[in-house]
Protein backbone atom coordinates (compact mmCIF):
# COMPACT_ATOMS: atom_id res chain seq x y z
CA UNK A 1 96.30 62.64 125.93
CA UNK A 2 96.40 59.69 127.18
CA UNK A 3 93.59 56.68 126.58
CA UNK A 4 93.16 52.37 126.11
CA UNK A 5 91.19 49.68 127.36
CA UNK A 6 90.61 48.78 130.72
CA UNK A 7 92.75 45.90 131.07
CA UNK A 8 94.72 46.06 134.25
CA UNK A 9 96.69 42.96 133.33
CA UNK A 10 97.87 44.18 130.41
CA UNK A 11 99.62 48.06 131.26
CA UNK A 12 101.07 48.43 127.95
CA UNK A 13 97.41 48.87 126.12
CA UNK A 14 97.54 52.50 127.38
CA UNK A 15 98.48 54.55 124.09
CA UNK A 16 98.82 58.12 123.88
CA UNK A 17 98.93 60.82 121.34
CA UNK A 18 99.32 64.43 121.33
CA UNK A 19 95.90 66.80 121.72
CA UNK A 20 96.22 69.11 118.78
CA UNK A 21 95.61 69.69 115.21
CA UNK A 22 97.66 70.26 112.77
CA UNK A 23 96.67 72.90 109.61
CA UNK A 24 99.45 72.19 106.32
CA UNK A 25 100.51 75.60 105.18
CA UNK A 26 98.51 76.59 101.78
CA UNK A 27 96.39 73.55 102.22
CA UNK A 28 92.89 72.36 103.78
CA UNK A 29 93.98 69.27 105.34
CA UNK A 30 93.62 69.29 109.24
CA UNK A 31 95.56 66.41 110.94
CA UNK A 32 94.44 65.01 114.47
CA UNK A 33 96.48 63.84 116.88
CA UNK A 34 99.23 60.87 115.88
CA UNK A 35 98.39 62.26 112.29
CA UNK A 36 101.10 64.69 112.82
CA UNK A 37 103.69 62.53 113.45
CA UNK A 38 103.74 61.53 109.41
CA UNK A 39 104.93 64.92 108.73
CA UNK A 40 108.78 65.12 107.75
CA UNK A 41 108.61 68.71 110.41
CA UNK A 42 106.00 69.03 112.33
CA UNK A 43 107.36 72.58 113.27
CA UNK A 44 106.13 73.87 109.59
CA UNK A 45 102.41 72.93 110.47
CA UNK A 46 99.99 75.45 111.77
CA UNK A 47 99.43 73.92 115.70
CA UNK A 48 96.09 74.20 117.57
CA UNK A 49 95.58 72.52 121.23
CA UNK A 50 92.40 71.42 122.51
CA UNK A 51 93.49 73.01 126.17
CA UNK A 52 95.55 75.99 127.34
CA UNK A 53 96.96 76.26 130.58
CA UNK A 54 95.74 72.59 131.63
CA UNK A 55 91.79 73.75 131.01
CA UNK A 56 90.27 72.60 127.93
CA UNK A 57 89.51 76.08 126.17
CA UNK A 58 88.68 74.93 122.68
CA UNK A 59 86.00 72.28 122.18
CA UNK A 60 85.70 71.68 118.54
CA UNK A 61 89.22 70.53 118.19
CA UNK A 62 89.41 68.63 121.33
CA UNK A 63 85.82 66.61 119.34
CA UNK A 64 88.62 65.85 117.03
CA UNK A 65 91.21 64.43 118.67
CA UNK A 66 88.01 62.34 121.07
CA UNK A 67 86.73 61.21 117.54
CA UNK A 68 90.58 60.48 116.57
CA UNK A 69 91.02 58.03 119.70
CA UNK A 70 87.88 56.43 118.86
CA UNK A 71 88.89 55.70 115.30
CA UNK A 72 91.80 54.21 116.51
CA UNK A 73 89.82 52.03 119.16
CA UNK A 74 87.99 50.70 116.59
CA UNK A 75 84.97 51.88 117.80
CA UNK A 76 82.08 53.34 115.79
CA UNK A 77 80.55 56.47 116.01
CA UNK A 78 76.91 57.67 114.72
CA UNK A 79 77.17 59.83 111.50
CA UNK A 80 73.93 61.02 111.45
CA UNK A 81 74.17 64.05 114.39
CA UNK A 82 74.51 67.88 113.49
CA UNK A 83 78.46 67.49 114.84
CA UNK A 84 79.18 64.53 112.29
CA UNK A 85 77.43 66.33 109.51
CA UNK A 86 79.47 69.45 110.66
CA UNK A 87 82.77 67.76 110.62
CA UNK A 88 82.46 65.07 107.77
CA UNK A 89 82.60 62.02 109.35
CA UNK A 90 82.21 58.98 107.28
CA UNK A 91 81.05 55.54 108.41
CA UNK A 92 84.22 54.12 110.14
CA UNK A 93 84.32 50.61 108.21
CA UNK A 94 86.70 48.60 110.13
CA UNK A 95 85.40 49.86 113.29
CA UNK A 96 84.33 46.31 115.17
CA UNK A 97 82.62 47.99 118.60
CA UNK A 98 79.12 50.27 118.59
CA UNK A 99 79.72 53.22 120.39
CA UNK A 100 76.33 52.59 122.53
CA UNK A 101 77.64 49.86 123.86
CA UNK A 102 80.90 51.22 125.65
CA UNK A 103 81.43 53.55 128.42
CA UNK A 104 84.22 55.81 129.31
CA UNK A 105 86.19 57.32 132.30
CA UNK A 106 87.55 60.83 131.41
CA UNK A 107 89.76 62.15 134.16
CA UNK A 108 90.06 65.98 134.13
CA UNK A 109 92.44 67.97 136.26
CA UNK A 110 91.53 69.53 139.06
CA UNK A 111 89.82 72.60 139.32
CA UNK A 112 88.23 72.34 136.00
CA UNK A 113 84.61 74.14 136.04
CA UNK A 114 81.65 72.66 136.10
CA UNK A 115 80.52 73.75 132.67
CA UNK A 116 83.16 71.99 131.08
CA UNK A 117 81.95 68.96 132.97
CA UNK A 118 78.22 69.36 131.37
CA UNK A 119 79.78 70.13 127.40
CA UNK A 120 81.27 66.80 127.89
CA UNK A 121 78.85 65.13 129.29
CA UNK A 122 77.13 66.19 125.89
CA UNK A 123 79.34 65.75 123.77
CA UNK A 124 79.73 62.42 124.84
CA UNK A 125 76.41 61.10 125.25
CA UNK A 126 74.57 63.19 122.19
CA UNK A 127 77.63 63.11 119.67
CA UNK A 128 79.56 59.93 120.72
CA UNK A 129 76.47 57.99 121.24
CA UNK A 130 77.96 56.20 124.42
CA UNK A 131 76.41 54.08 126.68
CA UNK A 132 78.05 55.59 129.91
CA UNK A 133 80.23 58.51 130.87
CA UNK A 134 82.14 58.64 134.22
CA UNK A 135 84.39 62.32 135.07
CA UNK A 136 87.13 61.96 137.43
CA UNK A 137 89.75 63.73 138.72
CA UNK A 138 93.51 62.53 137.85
CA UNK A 139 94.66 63.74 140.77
CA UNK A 140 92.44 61.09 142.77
CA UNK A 141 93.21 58.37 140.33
CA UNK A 142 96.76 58.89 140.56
CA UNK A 143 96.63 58.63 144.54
CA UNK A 144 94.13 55.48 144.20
CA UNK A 145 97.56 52.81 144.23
CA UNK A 146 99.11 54.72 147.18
CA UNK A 147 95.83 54.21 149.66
CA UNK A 148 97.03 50.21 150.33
CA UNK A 149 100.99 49.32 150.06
CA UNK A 150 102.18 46.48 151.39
CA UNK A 151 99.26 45.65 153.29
CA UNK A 152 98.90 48.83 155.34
CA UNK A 153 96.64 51.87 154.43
CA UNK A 154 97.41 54.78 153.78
CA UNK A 155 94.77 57.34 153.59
CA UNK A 156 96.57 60.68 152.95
CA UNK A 157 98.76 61.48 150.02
CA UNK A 158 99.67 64.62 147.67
CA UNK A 159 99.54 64.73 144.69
CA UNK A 160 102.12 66.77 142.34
CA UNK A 161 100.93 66.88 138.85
CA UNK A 162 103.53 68.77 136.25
CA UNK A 163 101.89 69.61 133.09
CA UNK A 164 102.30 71.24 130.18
CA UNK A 165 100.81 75.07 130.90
CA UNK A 166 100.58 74.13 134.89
CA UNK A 167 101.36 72.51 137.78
CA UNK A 168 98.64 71.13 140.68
CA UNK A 169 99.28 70.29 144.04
CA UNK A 170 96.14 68.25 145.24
CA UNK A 171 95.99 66.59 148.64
CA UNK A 172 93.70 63.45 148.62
CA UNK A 173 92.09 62.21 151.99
CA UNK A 174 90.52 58.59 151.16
CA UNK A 175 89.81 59.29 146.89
CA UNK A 176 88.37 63.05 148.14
CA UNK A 177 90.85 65.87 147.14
CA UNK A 178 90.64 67.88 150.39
CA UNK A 179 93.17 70.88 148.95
CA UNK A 180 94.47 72.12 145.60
CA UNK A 181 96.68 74.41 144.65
CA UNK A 182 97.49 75.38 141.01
CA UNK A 183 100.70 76.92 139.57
CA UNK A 184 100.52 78.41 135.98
CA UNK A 185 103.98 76.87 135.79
CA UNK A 186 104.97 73.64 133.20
CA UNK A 187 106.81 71.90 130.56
CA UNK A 188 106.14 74.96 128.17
CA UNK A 189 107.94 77.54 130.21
CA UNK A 190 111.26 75.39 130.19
CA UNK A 191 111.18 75.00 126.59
CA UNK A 192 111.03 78.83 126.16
CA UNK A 193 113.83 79.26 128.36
CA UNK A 194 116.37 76.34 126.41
CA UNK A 195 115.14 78.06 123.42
CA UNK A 196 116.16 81.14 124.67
CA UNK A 197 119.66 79.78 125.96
CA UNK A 198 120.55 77.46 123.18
CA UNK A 199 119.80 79.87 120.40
CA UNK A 200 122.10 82.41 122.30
CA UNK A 201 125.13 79.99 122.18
CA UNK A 202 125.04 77.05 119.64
CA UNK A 203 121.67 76.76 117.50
CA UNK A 204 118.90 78.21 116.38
CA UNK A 205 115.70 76.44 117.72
CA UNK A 206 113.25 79.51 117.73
CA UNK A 207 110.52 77.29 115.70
CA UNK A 208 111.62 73.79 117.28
CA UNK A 209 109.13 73.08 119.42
CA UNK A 210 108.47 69.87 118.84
CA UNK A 211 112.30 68.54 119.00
CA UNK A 212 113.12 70.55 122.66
CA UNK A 213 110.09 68.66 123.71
CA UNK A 214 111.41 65.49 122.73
CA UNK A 215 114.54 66.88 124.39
CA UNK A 216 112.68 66.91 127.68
CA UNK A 217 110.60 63.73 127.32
CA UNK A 218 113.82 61.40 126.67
CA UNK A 219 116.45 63.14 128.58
CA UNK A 220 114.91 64.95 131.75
CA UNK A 221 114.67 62.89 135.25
CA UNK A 222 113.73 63.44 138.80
CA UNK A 223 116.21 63.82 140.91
CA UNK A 224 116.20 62.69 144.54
CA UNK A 225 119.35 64.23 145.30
CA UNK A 226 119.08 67.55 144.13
CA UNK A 227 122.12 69.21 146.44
CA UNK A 228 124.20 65.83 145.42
CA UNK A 229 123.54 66.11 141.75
CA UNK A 230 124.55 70.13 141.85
CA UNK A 231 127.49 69.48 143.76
CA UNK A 232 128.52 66.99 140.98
CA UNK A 233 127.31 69.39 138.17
CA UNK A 234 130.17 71.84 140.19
CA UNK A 235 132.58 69.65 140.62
CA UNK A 236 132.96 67.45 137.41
CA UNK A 237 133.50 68.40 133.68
CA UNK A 238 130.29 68.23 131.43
CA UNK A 239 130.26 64.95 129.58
CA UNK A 240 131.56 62.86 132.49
CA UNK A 241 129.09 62.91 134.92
CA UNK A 242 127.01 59.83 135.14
CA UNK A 243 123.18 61.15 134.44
CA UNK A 244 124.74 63.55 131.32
CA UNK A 245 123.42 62.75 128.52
CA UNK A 246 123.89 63.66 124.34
CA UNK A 247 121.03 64.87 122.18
CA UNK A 248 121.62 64.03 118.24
CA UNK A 249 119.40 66.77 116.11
CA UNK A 250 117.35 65.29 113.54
CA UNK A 251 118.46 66.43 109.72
CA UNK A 252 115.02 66.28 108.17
CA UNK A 253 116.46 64.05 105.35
CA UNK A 254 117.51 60.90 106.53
CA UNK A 255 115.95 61.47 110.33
CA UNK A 256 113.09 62.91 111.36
CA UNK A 257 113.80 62.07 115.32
CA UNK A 258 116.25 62.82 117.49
CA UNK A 259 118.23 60.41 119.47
CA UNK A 260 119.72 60.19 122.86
CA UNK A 261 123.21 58.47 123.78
CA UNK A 262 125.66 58.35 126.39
CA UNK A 263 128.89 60.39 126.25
CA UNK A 264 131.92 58.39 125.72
CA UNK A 265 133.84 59.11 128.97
CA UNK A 266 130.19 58.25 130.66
CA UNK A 267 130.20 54.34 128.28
CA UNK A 268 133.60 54.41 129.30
CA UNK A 269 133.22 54.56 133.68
CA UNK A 270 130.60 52.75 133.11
CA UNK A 271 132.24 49.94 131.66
CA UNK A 272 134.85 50.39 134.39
CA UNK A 273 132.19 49.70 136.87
CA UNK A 274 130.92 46.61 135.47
CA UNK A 275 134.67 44.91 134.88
CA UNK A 276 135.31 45.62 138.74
CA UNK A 277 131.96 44.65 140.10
CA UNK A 278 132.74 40.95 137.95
CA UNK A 279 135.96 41.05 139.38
CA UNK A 280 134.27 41.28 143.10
CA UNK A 281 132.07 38.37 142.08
């Protein structure tokens, strides 16, 4: 989940943290969101997400993760309503910002139904205490920076959206989504299937969730030359192709995060490349 200021001169005040809680085997202690980072493996936690499939399906621990984001925001919460006597929330004391006087854009993906919409609204306004809620879809205010570039307008876009549980294909006409389509298709089906095919012939990642996931954050890309990339995937050894990349596991004892470097025959062309462009110069 993704959240920060609205400051659009300053991108890199948008944060993020992951939507879940985290239950410690044999103990009471529920960690929210970054929380779970702290943990030496997160993979020996008890995981619960706030949303399955891209719909938010479980309330109460998406409150937590909301109230998490606001704790880190500095912002202050009342502690007097049935939900903060419900889930022990204490008087945030180096909170500097009242909750009544903020307001907050929540974009929701497409397709979400409209009683969701309301228990947020709630939730919210009663709970939070804030001033003013606004629901959007991300779909629409992913398109918004598309409608003008370089000086001509472009009304019409789409829209692909690759989650974690799904996919959505929204078409936007002028900030209206005019067609969506959603595929129950995302980043948790291709970790199953490395887990399946790395278990089978190096490792075994069964219950390491959390590092393929990293896997895929720091070493995945786009391609926009899908046939050209395969046709190099054919034609040259693994290791020497220019977009392969190494994955170092984490030990759990003196790291706790994996790391990602370039093969040596890669540094090696590479460095090739540079010496001969200098020599051109």
């Amino acid at each position: 989940i993704k959240f920060g200021w609205n400051n659009v001169k300053d991108a890199a005040n948008i944060r993020s943290m992951p939507n879940l809680t985290a239950r410690l085997p044999l103990q009471w202690t529920v960690l929210v969101g970054d929380q779970i980072q702290s943990l030496q493996n997160p993979n020996s936690a008890t995981i619960t997400r706030s949303t399955e499939r891209g719909i938010l399906t479980n309330m109460g621990n998406q409150i937590q993760v909301w109230k998490r984001i606001l704790d880190t925001l500095g912002v202050a919460v009342p502690v007097t309503t049935e939900t903060a006597t419900v889930f022990g929330w204490k008087p945030n004391l180096n909170a500097k910002i009242i909750a009544s006087q903020c307001a907050v854009v929540i974009a929701l993906p497409p397709l979400t139904p409209r009683c969701l919409y309301d228990q947020i609204l709630l939730v919210w306004l009663e709970d939070f205490g804030l001033w003013h809620v606004g629901l959007c879809v991300s779909s629409v205010v992913a398109a918004l920076p598309r409608l003008i570039r370089n000086n001509i307008t472009i009304p019409i876009s789409c829209v692909v959206d690759l989650g974690w549980s799904a996919t959505h294909i929204v078409a936007v006409y002028n900030t209206k989504v005019i067609r969506s389509r959603r595929l129950p298709l995302g980043g948790r089906h291709l970790i199953n299937w490395w887990k399946y095919i790395i278990t089978y012939r190096q490792w075994n990642l069964m219950d390491q969730e959390f590092v393929l996931r990293h896997v895929l954050e720091s070493t995945c890309f786009v391609s926009l030359d899908f046939e050209g990339d395969m046709e190099l995937a054919r034609r040259i050894p693994a290791g020497r192709r220019p977009y392969d990349r190494e994955y170092v596991l984490p030990d759990y004892d003196t790291t706790t995060v994996g790391t990602v470097q370039i093969p040596v025959a890669v540094q090696k062309e590479l460095e090739r490349q540079k010496q001969g462009n200098g020599q051109v110069e």
